[in-house]
N, C-alpha and C. Protein backbone atom coordinates (compact mmCIF):
# COMPACT_ATOMS: atom_id res chain seq x y z
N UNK A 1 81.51 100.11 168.96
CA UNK A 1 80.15 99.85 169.41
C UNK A 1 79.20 100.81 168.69
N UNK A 2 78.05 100.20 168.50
CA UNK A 2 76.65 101.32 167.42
C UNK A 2 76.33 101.75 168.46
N UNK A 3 75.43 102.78 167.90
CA UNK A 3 74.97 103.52 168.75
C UNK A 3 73.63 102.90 169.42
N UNK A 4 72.81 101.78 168.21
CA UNK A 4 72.07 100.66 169.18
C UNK A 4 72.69 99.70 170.11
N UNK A 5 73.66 99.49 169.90
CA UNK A 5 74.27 98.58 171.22
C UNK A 5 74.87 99.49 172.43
N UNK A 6 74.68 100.42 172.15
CA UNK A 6 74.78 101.36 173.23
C UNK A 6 73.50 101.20 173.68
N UNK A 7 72.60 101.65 173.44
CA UNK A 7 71.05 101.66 173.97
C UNK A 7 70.69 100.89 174.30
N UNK A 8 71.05 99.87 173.85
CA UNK A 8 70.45 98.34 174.52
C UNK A 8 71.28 97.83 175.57
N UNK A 9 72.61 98.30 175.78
CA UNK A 9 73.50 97.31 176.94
C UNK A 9 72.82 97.33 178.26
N UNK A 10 71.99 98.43 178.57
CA UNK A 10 71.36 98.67 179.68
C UNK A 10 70.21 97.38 180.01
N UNK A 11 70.23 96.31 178.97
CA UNK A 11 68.67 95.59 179.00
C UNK A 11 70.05 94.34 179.18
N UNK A 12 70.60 94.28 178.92
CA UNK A 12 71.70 92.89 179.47
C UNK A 12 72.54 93.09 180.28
N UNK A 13 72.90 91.60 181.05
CA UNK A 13 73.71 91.47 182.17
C UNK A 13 74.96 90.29 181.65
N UNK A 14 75.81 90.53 181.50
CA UNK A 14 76.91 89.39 181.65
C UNK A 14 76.16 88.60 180.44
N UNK A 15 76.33 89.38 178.90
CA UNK A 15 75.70 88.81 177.91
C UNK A 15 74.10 88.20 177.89
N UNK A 16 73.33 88.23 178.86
CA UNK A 16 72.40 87.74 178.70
C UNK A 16 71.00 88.91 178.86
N UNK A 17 69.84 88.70 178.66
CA UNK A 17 68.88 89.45 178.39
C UNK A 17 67.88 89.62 179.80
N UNK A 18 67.91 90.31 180.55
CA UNK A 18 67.56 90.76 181.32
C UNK A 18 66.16 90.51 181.46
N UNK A 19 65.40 91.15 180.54
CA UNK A 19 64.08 91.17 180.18
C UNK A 19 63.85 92.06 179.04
N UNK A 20 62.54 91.46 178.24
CA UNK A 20 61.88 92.07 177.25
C UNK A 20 61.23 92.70 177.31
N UNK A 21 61.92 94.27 176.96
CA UNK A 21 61.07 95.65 177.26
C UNK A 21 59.51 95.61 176.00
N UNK A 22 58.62 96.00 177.44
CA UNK A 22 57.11 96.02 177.34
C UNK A 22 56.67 97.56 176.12
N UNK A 23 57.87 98.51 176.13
CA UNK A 23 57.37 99.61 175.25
C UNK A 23 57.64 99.33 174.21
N UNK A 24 56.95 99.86 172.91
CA UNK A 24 57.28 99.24 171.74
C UNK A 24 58.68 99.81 170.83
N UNK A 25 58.85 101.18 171.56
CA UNK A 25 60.34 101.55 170.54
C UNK A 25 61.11 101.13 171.08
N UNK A 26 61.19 100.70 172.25
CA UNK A 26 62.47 100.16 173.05
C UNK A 26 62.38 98.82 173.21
N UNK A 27 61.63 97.90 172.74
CA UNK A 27 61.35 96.56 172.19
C UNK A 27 61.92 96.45 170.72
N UNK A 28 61.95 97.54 169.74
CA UNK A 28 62.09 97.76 168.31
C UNK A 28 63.59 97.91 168.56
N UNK A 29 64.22 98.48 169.39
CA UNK A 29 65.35 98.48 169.61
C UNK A 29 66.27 97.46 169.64
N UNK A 30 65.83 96.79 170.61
CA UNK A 30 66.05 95.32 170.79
C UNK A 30 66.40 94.29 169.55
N UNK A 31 65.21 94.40 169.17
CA UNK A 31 65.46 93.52 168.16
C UNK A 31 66.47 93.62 167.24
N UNK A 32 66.08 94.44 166.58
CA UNK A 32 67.22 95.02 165.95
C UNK A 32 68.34 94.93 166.28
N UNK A 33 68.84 94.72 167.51
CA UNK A 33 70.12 94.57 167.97
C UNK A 33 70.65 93.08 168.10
N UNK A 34 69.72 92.49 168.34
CA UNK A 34 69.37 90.72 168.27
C UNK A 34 69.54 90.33 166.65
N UNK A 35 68.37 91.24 165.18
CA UNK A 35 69.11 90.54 164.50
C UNK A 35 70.32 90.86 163.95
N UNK A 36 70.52 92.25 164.06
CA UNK A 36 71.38 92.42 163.38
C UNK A 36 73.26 91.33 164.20
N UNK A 37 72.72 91.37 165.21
CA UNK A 37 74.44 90.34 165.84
C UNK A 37 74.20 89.19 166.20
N UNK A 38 72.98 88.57 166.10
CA UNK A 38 72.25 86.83 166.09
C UNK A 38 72.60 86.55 164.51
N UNK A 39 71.67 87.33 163.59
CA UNK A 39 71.38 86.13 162.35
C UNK A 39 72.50 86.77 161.40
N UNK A 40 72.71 86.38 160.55
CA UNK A 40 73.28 86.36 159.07
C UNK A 40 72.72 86.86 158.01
N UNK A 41 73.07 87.89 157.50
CA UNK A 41 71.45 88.42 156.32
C UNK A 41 71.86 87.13 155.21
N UNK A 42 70.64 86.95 154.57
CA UNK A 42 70.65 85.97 153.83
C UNK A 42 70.45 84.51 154.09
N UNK A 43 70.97 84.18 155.08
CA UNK A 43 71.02 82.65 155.62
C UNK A 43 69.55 82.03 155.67
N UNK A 44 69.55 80.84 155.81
CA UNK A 44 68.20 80.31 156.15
C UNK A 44 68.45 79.05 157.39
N UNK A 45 67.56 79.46 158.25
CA UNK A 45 67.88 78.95 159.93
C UNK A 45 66.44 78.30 159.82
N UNK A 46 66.77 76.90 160.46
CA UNK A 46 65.89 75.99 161.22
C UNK A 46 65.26 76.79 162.30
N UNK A 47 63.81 76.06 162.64
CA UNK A 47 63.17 76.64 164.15
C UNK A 47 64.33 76.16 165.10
N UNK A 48 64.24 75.60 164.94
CA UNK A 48 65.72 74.86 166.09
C UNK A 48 66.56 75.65 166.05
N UNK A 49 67.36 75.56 164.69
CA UNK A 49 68.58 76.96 164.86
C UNK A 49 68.30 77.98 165.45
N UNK A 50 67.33 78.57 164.79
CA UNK A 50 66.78 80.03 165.61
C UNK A 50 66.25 80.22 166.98
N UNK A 51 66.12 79.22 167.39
CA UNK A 51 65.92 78.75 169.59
C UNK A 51 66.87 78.95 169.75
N UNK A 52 68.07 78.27 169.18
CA UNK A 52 69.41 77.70 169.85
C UNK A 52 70.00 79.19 169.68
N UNK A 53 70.04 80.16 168.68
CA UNK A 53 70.73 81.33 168.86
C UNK A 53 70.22 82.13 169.66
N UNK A 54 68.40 82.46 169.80
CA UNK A 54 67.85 83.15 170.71
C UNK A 54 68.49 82.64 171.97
N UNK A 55 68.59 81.70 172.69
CA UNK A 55 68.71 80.81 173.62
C UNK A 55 69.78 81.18 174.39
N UNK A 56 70.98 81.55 173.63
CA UNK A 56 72.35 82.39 173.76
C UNK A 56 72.09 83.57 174.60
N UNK A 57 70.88 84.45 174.16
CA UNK A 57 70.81 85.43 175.24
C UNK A 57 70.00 85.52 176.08
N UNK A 58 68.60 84.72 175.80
CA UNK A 58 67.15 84.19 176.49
C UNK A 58 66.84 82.89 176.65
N UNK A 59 65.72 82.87 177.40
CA UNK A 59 65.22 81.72 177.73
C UNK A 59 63.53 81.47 177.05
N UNK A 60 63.53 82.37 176.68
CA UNK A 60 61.93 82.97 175.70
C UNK A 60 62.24 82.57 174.28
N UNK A 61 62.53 81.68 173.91
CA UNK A 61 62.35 81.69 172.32
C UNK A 61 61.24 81.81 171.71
N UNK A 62 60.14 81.64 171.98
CA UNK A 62 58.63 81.36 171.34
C UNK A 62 58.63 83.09 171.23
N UNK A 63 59.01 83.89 172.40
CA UNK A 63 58.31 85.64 172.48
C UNK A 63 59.33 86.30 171.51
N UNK A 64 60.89 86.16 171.78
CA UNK A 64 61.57 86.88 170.42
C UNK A 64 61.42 86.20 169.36
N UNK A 65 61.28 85.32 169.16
CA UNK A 65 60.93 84.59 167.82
C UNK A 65 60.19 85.05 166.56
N UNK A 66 58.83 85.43 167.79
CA UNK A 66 57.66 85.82 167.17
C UNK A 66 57.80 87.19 167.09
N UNK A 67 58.00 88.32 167.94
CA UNK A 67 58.51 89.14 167.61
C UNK A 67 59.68 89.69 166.61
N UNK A 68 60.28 88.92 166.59
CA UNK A 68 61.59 89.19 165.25
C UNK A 68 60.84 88.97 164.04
N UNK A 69 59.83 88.00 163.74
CA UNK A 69 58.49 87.77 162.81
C UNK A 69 57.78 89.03 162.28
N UNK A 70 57.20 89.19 163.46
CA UNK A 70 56.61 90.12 163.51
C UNK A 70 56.98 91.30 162.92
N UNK A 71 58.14 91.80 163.22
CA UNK A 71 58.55 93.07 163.23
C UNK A 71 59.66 92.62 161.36
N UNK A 72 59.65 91.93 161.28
CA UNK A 72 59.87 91.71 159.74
C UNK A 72 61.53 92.06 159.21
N UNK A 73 62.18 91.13 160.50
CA UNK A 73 63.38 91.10 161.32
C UNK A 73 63.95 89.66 160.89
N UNK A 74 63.01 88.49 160.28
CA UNK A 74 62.70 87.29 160.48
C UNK A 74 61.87 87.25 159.09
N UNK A 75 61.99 86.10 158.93
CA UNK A 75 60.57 86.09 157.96
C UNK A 75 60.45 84.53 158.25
N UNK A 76 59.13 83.83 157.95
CA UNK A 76 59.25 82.77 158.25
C UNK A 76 58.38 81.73 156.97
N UNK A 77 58.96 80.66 156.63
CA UNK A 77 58.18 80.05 155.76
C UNK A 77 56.70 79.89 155.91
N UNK A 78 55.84 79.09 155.14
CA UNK A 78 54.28 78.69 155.79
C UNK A 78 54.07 77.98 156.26
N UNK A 79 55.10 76.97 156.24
CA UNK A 79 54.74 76.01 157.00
C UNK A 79 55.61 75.71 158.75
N UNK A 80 56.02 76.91 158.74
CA UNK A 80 57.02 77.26 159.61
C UNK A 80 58.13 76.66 160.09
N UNK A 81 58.71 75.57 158.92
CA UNK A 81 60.36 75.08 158.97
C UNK A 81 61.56 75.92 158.60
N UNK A 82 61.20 76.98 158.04
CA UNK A 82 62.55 77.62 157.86
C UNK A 82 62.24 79.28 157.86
N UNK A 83 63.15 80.14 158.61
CA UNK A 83 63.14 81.19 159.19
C UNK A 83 64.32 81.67 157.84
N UNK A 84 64.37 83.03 157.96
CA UNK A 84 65.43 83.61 156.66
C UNK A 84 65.37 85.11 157.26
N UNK A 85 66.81 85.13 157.57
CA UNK A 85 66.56 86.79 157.60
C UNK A 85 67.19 87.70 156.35
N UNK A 86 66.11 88.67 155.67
CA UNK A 86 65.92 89.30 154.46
C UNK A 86 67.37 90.62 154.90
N UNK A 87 67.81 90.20 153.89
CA UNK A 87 69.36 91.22 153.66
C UNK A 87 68.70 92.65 153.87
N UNK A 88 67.69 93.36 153.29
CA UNK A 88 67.27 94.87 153.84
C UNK A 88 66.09 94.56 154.57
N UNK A 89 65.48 94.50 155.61
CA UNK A 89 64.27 94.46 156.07
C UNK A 89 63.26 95.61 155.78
């Protein structure tokens, strides 16, 4: 186990996501822990795909979504059909 999945087990229950911490390093945490054991570096995921894996631990796809975006965890095309997560972020 990393030492981020240590830090984060406290935010899940029985694999699933408890809730999305409101502070921002412990939100940064998160994610990070989401993409690094959700996506595939390199791959390129449908909006759909990327619900359906968020979905696995939440019920919020639109808020980690955009946040994994955001935080440049994600990257997302322009026209927003295809999501890619970048091998070094």
């Amino acid at each position: 186990m990393t030492e981020t999945s240590r830090d984060v087990s406290a935010l899940f229950a029985s694999g699933r996501l408890i809730a999305i911490p409101r502070r921002t390093a412990r939100r940064e945490q998160l994610l990070r822990h989401l993409a690094d054991t959700l996506f595939e570096p390199g791959r390129t995921y449908t909006e759909r795909e990327v619900n359906d894996v968020i979905r696995t631990v939440h019920d919020d796809t639109a808020a980690l979504r955009r946040y994994l975006v955001d935080d440049g965890l994600l990257t997302r095309s322009p026209d927003g059909t295809a999501y890619h997560r970048p091998t070094t972020p």
